[in-house]
Protein backbone atom coordinates (compact mmCIF):
# COMPACT_ATOMS: atom_id res chain seq x y z
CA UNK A 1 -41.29 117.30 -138.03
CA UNK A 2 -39.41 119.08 -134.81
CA UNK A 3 -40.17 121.68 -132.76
CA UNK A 4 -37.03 123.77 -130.47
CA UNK A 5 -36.53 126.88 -128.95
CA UNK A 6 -34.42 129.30 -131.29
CA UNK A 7 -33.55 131.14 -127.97
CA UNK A 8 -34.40 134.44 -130.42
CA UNK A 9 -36.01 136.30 -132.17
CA UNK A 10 -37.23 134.86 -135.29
CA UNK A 11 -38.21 137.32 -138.35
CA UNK A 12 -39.04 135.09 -141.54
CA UNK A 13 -39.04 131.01 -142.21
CA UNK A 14 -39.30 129.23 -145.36
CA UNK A 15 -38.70 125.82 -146.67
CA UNK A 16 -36.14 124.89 -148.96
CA UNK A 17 -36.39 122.45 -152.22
CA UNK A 18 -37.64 119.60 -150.13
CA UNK A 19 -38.99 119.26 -146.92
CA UNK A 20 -36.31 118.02 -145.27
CA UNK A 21 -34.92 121.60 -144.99
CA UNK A 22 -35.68 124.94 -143.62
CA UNK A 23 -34.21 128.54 -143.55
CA UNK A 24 -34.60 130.50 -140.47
CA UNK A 25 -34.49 134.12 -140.13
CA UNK A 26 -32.71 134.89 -136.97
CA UNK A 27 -32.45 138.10 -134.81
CA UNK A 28 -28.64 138.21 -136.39
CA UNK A 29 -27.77 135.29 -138.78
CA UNK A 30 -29.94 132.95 -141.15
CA UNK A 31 -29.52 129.51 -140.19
CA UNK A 32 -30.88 126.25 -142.29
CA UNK A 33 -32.39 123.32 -140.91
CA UNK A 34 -33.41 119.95 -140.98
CA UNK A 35 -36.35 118.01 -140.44
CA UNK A 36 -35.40 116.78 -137.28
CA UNK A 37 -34.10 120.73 -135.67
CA UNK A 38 -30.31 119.96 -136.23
CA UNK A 39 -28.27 122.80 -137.43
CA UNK A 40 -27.17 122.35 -141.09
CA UNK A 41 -26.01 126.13 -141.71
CA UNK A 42 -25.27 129.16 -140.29
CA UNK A 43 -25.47 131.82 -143.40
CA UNK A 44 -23.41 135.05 -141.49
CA UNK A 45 -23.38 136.33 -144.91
CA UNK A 46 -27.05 136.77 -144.47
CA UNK A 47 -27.26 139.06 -141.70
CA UNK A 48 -30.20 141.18 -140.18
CA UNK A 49 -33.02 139.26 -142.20
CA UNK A 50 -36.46 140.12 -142.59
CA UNK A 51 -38.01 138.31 -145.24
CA UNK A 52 -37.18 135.69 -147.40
CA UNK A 53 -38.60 133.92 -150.70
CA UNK A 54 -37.08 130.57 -152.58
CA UNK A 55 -37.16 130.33 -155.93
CA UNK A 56 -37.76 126.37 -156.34
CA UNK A 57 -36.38 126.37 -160.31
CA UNK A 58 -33.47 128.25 -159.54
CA UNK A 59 -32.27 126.70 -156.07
CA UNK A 60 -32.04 130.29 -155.31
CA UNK A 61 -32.99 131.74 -151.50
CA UNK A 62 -33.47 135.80 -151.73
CA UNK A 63 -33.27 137.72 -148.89
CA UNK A 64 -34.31 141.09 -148.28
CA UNK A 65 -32.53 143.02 -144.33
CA UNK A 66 -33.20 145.56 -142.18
CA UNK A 67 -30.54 147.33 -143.69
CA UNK A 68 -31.75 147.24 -147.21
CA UNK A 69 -29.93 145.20 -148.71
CA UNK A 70 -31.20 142.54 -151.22
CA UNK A 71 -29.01 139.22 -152.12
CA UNK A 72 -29.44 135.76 -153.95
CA UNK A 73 -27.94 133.12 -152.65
CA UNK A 74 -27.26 129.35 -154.66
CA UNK A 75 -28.21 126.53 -151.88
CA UNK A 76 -27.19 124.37 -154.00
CA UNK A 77 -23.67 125.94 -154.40
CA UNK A 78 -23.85 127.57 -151.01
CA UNK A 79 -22.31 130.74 -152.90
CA UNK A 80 -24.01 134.19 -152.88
CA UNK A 81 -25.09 134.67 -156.32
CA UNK A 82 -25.53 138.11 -156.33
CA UNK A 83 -26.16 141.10 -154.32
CA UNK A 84 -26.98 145.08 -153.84
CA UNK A 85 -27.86 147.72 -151.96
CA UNK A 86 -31.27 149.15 -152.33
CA UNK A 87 -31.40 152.38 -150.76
CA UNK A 88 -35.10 152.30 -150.10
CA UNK A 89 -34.58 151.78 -146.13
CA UNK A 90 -36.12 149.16 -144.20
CA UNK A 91 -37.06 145.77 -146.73
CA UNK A 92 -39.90 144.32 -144.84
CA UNK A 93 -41.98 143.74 -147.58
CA UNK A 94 -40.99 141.24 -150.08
CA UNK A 95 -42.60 138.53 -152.58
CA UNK A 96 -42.06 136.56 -155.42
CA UNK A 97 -43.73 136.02 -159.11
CA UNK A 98 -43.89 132.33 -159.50
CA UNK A 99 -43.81 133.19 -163.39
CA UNK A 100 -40.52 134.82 -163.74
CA UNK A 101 -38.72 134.70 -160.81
CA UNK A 102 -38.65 138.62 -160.28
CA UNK A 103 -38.62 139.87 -156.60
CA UNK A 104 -41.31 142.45 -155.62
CA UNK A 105 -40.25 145.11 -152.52
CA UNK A 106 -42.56 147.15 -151.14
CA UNK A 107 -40.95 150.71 -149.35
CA UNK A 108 -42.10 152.88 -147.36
CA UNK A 109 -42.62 155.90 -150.19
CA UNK A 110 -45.30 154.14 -151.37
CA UNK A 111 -43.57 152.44 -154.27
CA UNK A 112 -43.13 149.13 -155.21
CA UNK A 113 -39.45 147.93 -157.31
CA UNK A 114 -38.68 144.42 -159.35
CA UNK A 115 -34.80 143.00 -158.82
CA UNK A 116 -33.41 141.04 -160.84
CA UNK A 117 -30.05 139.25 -159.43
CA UNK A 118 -28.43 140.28 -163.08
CA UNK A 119 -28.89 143.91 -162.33
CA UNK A 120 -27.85 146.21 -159.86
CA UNK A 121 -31.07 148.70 -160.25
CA UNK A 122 -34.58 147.94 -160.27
CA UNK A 123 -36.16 146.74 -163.43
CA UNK A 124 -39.25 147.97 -162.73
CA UNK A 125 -40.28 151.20 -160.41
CA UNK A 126 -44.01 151.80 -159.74
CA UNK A 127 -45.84 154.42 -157.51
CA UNK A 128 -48.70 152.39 -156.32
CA UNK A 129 -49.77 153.84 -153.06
CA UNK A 130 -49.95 157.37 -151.29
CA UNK A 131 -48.80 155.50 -147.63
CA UNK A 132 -46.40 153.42 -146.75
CA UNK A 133 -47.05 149.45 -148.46
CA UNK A 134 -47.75 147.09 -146.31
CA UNK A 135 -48.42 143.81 -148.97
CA UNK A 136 -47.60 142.60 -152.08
CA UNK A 137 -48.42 139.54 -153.67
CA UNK A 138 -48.65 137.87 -157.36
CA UNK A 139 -51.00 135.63 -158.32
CA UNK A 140 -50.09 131.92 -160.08
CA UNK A 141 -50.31 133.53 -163.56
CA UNK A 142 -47.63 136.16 -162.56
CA UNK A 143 -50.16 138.47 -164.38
CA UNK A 144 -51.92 140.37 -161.62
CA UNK A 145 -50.13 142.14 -158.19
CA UNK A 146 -52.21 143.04 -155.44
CA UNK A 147 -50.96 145.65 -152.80
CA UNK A 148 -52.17 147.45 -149.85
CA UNK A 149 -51.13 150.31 -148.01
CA UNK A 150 -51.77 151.88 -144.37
CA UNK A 151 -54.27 154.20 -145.76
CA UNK A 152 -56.68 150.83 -145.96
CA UNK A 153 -56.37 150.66 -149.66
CA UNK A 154 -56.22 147.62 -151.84
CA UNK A 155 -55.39 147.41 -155.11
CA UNK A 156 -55.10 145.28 -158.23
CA UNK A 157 -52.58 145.96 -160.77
CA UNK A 158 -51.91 144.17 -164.42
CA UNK A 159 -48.31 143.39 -165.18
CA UNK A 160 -48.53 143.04 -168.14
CA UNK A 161 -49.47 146.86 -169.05
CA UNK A 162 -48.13 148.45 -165.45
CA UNK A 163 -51.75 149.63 -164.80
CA UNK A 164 -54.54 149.45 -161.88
CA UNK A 165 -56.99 147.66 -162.57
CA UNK A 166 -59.05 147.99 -159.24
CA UNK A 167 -58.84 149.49 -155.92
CA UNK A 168 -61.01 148.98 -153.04
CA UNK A 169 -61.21 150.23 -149.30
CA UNK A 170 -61.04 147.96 -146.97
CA UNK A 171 -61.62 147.77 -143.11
CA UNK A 172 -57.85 148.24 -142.16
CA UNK A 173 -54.75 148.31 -143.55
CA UNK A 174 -53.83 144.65 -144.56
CA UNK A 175 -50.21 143.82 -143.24
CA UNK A 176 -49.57 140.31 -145.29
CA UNK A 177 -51.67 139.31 -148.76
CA UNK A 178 -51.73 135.81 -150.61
CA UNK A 179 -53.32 134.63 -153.47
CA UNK A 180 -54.29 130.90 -153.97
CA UNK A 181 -53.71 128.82 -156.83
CA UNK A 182 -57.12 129.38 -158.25
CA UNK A 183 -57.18 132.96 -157.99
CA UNK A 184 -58.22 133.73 -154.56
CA UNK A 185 -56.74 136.57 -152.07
CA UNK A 186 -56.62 136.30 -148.78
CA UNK A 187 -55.41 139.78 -146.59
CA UNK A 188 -54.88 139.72 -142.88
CA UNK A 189 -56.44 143.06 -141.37
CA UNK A 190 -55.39 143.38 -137.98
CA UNK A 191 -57.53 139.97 -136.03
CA UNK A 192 -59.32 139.65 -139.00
CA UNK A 193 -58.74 137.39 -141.95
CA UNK A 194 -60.84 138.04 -145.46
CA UNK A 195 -60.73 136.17 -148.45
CA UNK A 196 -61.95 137.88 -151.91
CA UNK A 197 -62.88 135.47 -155.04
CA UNK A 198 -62.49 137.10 -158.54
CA UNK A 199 -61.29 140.33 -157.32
CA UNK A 200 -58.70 140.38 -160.27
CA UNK A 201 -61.36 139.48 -163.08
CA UNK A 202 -64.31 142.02 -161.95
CA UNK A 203 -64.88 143.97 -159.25
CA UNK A 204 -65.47 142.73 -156.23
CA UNK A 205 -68.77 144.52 -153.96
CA UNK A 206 -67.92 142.31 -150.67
CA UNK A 207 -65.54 139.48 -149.07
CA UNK A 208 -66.36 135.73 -150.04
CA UNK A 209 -65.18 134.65 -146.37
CA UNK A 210 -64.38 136.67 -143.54
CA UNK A 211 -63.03 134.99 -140.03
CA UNK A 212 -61.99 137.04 -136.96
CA UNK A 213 -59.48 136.05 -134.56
CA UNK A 214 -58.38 136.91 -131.14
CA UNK A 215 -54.55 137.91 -131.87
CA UNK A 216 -53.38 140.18 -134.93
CA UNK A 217 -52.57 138.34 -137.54
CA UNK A 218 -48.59 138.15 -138.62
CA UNK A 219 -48.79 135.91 -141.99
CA UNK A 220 -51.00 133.89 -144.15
CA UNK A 221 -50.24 131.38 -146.76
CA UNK A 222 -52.52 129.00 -148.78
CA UNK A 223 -51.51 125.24 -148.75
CA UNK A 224 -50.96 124.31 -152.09
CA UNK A 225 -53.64 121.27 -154.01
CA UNK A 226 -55.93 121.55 -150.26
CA UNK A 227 -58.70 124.02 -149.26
CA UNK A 228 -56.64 125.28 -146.45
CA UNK A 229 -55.42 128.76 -145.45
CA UNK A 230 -52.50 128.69 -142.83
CA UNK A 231 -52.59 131.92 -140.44
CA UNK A 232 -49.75 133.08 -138.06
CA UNK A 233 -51.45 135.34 -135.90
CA UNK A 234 -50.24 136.33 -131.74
CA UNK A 235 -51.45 132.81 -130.00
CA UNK A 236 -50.05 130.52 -132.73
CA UNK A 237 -51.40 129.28 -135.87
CA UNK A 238 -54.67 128.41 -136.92
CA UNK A 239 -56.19 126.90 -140.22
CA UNK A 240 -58.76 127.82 -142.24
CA UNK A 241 -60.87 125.87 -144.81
CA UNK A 242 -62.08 127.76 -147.21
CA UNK A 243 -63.56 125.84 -150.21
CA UNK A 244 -62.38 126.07 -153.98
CA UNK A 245 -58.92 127.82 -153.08
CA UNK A 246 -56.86 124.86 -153.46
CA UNK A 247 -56.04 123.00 -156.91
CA UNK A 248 -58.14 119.74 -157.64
CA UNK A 249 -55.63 118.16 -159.87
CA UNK A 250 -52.04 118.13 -159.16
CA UNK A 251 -49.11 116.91 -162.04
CA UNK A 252 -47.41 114.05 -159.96
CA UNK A 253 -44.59 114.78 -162.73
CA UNK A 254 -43.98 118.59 -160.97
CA UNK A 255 -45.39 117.84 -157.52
CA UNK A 256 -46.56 114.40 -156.04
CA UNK A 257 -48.29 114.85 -152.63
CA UNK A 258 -47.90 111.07 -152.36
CA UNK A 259 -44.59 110.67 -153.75
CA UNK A 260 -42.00 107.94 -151.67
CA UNK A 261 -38.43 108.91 -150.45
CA UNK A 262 -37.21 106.90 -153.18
CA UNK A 263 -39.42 109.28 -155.59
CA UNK A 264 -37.96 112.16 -153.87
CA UNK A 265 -34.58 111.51 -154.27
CA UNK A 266 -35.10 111.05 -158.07
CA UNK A 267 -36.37 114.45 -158.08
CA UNK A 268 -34.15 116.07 -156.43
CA UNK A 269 -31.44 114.65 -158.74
CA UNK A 270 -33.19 115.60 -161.76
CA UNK A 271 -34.23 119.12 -160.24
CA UNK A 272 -30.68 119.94 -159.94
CA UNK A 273 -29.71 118.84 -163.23
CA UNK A 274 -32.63 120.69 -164.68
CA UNK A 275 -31.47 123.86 -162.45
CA UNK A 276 -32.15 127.24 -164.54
CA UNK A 277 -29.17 129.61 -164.49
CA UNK A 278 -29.73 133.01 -162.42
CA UNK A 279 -28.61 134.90 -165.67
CA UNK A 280 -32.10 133.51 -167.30
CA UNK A 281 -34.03 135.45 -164.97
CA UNK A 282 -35.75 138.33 -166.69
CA UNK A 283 -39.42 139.98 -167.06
CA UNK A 284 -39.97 137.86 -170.05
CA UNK A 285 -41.01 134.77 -168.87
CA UNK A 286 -41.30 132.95 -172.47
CA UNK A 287 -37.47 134.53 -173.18
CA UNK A 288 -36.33 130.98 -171.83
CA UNK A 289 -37.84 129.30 -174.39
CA UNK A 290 -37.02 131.31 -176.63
CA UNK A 291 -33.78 130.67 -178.99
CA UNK A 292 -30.69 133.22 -179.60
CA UNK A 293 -30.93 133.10 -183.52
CA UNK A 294 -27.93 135.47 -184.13
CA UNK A 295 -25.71 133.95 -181.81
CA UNK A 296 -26.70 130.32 -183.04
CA UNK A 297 -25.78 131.32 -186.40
CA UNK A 298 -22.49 132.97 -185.92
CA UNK A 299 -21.60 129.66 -183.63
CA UNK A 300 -22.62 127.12 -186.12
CA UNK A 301 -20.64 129.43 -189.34
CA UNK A 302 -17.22 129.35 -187.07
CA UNK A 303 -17.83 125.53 -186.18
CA UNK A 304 -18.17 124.88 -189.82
CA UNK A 305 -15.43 126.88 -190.82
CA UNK A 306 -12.94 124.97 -188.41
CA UNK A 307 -14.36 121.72 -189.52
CA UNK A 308 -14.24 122.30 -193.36
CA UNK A 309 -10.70 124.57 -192.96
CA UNK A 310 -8.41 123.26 -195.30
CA UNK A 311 -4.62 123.65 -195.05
CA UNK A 312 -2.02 124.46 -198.08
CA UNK A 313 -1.53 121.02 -199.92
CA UNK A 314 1.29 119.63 -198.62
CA UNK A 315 4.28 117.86 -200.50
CA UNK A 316 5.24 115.64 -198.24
CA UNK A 317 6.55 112.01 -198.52
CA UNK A 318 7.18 109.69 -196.46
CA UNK A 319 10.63 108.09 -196.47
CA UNK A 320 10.87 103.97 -197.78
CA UNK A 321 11.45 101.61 -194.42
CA UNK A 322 12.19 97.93 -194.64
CA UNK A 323 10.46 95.10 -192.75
CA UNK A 324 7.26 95.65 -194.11
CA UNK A 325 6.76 99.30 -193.01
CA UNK A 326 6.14 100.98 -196.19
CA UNK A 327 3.27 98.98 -196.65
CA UNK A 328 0.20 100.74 -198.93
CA UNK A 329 -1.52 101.12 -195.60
CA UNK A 330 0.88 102.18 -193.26
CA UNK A 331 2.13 104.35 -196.00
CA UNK A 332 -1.16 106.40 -196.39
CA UNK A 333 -1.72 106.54 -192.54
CA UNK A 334 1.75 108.22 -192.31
CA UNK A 335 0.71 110.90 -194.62
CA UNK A 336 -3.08 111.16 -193.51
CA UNK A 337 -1.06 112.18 -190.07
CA UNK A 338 1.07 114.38 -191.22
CA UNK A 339 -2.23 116.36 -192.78
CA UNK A 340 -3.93 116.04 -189.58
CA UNK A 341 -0.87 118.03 -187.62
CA UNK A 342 -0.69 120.46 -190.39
CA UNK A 343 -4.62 121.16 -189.98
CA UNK A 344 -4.23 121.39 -186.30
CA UNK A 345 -1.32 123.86 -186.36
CA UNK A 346 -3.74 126.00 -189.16
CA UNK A 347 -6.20 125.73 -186.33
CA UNK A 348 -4.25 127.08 -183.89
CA UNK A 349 -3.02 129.83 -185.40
CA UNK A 350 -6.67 130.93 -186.63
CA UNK A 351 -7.34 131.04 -182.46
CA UNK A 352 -4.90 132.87 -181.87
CA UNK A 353 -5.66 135.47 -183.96
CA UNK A 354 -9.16 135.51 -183.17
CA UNK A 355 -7.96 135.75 -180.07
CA UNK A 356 -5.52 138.68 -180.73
CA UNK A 357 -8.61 140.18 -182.43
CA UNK A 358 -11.03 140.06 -180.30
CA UNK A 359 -8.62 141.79 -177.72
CA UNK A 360 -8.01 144.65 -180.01
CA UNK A 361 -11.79 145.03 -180.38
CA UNK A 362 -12.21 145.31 -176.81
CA UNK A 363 -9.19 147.78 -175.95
CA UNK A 364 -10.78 150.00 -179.26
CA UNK A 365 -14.37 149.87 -177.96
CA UNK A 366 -13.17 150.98 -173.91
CA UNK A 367 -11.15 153.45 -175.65
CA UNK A 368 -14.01 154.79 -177.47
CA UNK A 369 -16.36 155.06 -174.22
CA UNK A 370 -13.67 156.91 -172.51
CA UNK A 371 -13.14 159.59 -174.94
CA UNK A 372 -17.29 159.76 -175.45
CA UNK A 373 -17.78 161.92 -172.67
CA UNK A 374 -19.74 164.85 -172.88
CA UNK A 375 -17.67 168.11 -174.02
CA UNK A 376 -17.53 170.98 -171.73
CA UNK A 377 -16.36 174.35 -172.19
CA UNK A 378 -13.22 173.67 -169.71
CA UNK A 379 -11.71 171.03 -172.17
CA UNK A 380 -9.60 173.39 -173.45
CA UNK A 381 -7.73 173.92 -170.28
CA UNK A 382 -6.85 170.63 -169.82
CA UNK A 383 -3.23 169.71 -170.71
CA UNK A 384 -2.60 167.65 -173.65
CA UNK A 385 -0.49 164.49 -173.31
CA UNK A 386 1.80 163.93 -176.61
């Protein structure tokens, strides 16, 4: 690994689909990385940063600013997928569901919205504190979200009804939350660090570990398959083993801890291959899976139509050569053309009209949304165009 002076200020930092690259959160543009500290990227289309979160299955690295502004953009591509304004203020609270993909912002009012790049609003708007939030996190399951606000509250809620499940008062308002991959949460309240077990599953009555440090702490993260919590606090970065927080068996086939650089390079290759569109991204997780019967079925009826389409019978004949050219053979594979280009032309013509058709539907249907608006009482003065 490397270690260089960014010469400024640096708000977020994450690591990319291998870990051979990094994105930096500058004071003004996002920069990427490599293992060594050369520049790969300067992102000025990412401007004013403040937190960041990659989605590994999409090759997708979302950004949330200062400005409030939320955007997705493909590393893979190195094309901004998508893009909006949230008008919630200041984004400095941001997260991930590893389940679905969805981004969770916390705002200052309290509230807490899901994006989706394929929308422009939020697909989800909850009221979860009184204060200002000041975490958010979602466990491995993507069924549980725990927040905490600046009144020192923290509190458990089930995504898959939108409900609380528990809330708790703790010893200070906890500026960063993470949950392990075995269900633990760790919260970082001012210099101290607390970890709860089972705080989703029952109700928790006081903190499985508690360690107290002598900066504030800035941001915590679990290392993934090991018993160790990372912590960025004021004087560096300390770790943390806390037992039974890490997973004891790892899938080599979805991550290999021991895996060579020839075994990397395979999977990157196949991970980009197997890349999931950002248009698959939704609250339904299993949707994915899941296959678009109606669609299928009107595919597969026009495919066999085309196949099976049958032109008027022809009565053509082909003319008697000499040499050997009006052969039986070459005599049927003269006509068996001639039926092939009069089933192509048939073809043709049936796109075009679908074409034509599909054209009028559209212009009909726009046409119909513009003269659905809602009747008022000054339609009558307006003039009439003949």
């Amino acid at each position: 690994m490397c270690e260089f002076n960014a010469m400024e200020t640096v708000q977020d930092l994450k690591w990319l689909h291998t870990e051979n690259m990094f994105a930096v959160a500058q004071k003004q543009w996002t920069y990427v990385y490599d293992n060594e500290g050369l520049e790969l990227h300067c992102l000025k289309t990412l401007d004013c940063v403040l937190r960041m979160e990659f989605l590994p299955y999409h090759f997708l690295l979302a950004t949330a600013s200062s400005k409030g502004y939320v955007s997705w953009l493909d590393i893979s591509l190195g094309k901004q997928v998508s893009g909006c304004v949230t008008h919630m203020g200041r984004l400095d609270v941001m997260c991930q569901n590893p389940q679905n993909a969805i981004i969770h912002l916390g705002h200052s009012g309290g509230t807490v919205t899901l994006w989706s790049p394929n929308v422009k609003e939020p697909l989800v708007r909850m009221l979860c504190h009184k204060t200002a939030v000041r975490g958010v996190a979602v466990d491995v399951s993507g069924m549980y979200m725990a927040t905490a606000a600046a009144d020192r509250t923290l509190k458990i809620f089930d995504l898959r009804s939108w409900k609380p499940l528990h809330s708790y008062k703790i010893g200070a308002g906890a500026n960063s939350l993470s949950f392990s991959q075995t269900g633990l949460l760790a919260a970082g309240l001012g210099n101290i660090v607390e970890v709860y077990k089972d705080c989703c599953a029952t109700t928790m009555t006081s903190p499985y570990m508690t360690h107290r440090l002598t900066s504030p702490v800035h941001s915590l993260q679990f290392c993934p398959y090991e018993d160790v919590l990372g912590v960025g606090h004021g004087h560096g970065f300390t770790s943390l083993l806390i037992p039974g927080c890490g997973e004891a068996n790892f899938d080599a086939m979805e991550a290999n801890p021991y895996q060579t650089k020839k075994q990397r390079q395979e999977w990157e290759v196949k991970a980009l291959l197997e890349k999931i569109q950002p248009e698959l991204i939704s609250l339904d997780a299993a949707e994915i899976g899941k296959v678009n019967k109606p669609a299928l079925a009107i595919k597969l009826d026009a495919r066999s139509k085309l196949l099976f389409l049958k032109p008027a019978k022809s009565d053509f004949e082909p003319k008697f050569k000499k040499k050997g050219k009006s052969k039986t053979g070459k005599f049927e594979a003269r006509k068996h053309g001639r039926r092939f280009e009069e089933k192509r032309e048939v073809i043709k013509e049936s796109q075009q009209l679908k074409k034509i058709a599909q054209k009028d539907m559209e212009e009909s249907s726009n046409r119909k949304a513009k003269n659905d608006h809602p009747k008022s009482a000054l339609d009558r003065f307006k003039s009439v165009k003949s």
